[in-house]
C-alpha atoms as a PDB file:
ATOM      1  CA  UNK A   1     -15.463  -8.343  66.575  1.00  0.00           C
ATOM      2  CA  UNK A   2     -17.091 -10.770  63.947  1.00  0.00           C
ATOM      3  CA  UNK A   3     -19.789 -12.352  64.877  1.00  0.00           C
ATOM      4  CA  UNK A   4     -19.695 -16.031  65.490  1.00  0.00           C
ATOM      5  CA  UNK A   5     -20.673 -18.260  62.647  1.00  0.00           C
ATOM      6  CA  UNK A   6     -21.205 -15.125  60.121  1.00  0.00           C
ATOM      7  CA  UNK A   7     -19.604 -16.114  56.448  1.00  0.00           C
ATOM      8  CA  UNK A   8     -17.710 -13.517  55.237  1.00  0.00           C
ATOM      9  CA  UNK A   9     -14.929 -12.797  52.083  1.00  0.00           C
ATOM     10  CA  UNK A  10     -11.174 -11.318  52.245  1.00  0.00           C
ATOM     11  CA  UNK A  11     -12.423  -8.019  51.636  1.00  0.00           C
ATOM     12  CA  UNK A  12     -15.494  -8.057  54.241  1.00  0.00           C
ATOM     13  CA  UNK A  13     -12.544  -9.946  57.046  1.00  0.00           C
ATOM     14  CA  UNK A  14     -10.359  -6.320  55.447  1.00  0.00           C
ATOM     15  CA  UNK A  15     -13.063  -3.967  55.984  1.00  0.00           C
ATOM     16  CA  UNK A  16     -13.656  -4.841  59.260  1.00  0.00           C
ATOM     17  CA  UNK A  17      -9.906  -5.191  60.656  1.00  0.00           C
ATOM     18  CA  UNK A  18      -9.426  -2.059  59.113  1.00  0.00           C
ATOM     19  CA  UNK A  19      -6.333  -3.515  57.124  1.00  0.00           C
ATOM     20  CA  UNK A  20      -5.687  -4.306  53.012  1.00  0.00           C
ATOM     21  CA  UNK A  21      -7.150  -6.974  51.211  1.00  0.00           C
ATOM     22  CA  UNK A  22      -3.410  -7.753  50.539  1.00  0.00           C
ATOM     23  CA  UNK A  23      -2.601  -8.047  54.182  1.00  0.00           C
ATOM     24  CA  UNK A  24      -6.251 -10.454  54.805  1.00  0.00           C
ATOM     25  CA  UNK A  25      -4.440 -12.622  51.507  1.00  0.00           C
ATOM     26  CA  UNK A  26      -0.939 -12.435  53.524  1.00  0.00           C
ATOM     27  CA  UNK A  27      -2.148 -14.152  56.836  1.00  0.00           C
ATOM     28  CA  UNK A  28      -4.914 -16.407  56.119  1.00  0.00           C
ATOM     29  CA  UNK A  29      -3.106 -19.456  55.678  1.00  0.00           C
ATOM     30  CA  UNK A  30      -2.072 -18.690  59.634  1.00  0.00           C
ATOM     31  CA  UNK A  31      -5.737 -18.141  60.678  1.00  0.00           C
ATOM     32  CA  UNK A  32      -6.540 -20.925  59.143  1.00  0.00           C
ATOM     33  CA  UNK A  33      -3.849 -23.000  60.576  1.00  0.00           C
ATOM     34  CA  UNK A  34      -3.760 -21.385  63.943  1.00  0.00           C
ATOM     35  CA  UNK A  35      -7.555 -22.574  63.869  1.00  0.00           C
ATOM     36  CA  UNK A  36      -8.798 -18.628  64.377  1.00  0.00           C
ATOM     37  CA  UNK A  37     -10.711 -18.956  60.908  1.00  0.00           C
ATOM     38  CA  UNK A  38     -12.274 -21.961  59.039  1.00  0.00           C
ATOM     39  CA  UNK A  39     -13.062 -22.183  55.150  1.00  0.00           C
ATOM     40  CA  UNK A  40     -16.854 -22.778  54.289  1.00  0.00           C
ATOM     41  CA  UNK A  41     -16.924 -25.665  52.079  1.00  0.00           C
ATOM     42  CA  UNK A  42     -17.988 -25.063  48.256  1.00  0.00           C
ATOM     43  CA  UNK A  43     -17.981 -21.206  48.608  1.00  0.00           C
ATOM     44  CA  UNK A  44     -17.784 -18.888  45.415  1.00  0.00           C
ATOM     45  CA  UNK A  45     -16.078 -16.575  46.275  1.00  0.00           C
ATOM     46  CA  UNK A  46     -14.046 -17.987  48.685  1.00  0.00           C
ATOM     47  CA  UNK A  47     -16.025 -17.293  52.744  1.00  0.00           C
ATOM     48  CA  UNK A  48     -14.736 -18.005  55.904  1.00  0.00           C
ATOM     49  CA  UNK A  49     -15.960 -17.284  59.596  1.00  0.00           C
ATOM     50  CA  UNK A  50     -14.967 -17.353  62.615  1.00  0.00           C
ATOM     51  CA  UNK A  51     -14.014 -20.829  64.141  1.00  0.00           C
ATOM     52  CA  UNK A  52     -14.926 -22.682  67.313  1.00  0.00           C
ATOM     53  CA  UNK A  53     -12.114 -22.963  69.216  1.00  0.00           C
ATOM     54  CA  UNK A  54     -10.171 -22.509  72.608  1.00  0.00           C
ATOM     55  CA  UNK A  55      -8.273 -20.015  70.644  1.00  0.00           C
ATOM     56  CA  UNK A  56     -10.651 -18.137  69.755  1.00  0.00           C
ATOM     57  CA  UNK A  57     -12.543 -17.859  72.787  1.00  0.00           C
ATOM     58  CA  UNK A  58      -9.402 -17.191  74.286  1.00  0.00           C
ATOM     59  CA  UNK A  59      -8.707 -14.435  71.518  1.00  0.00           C
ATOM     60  CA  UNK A  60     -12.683 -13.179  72.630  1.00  0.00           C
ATOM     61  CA  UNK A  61     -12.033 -12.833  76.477  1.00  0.00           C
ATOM     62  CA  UNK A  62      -8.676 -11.172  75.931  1.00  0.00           C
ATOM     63  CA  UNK A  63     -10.263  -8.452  73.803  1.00  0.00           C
ATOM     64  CA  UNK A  64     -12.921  -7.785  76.429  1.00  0.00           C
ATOM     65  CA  UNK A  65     -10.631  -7.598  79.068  1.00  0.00           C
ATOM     66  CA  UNK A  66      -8.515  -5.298  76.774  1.00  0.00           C
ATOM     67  CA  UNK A  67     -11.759  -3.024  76.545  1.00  0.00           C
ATOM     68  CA  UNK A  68     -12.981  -3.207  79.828  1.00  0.00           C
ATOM     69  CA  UNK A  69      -9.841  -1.606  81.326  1.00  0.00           C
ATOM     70  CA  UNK A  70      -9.567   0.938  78.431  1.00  0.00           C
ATOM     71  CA  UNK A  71     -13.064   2.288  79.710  1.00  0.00           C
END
């Protein structure tokens, strides 16, 4: 998982989902919508992290469920 409040690009967001740049590009409009991912303000390149929401949190616990009972 990303750490919470870390700035990262497309790529870095690609490289650690383990999916294409291309695919990042695809979906980002729904991350950001879906209020999973925020834009950082006056960013060159482009940065995002990961947002503070119920969703997300949500998103977090489900995850660590998902792990827990894959141990």
């Amino acid at each position: 998982t990303l750490p919470p409040g870390r700035e990262f690009t497309k790529t870095e967001l690609a490289d650690h989902a383990g999916v294409t740049r291309q695919t990042v590009s695809k979906y980002i409009d729904l991350l950001l919508d879906t209020e999973i991912v925020e834009g950082v303000a006056n960013s060159s390149p482009r940065r995002y992290r990961v947002a503070k929401s119920d969703v997300v949190q949500e998103l977090f616990e489900l995850n660590s469920a998902l792990n827990a009972a894959g141990e």
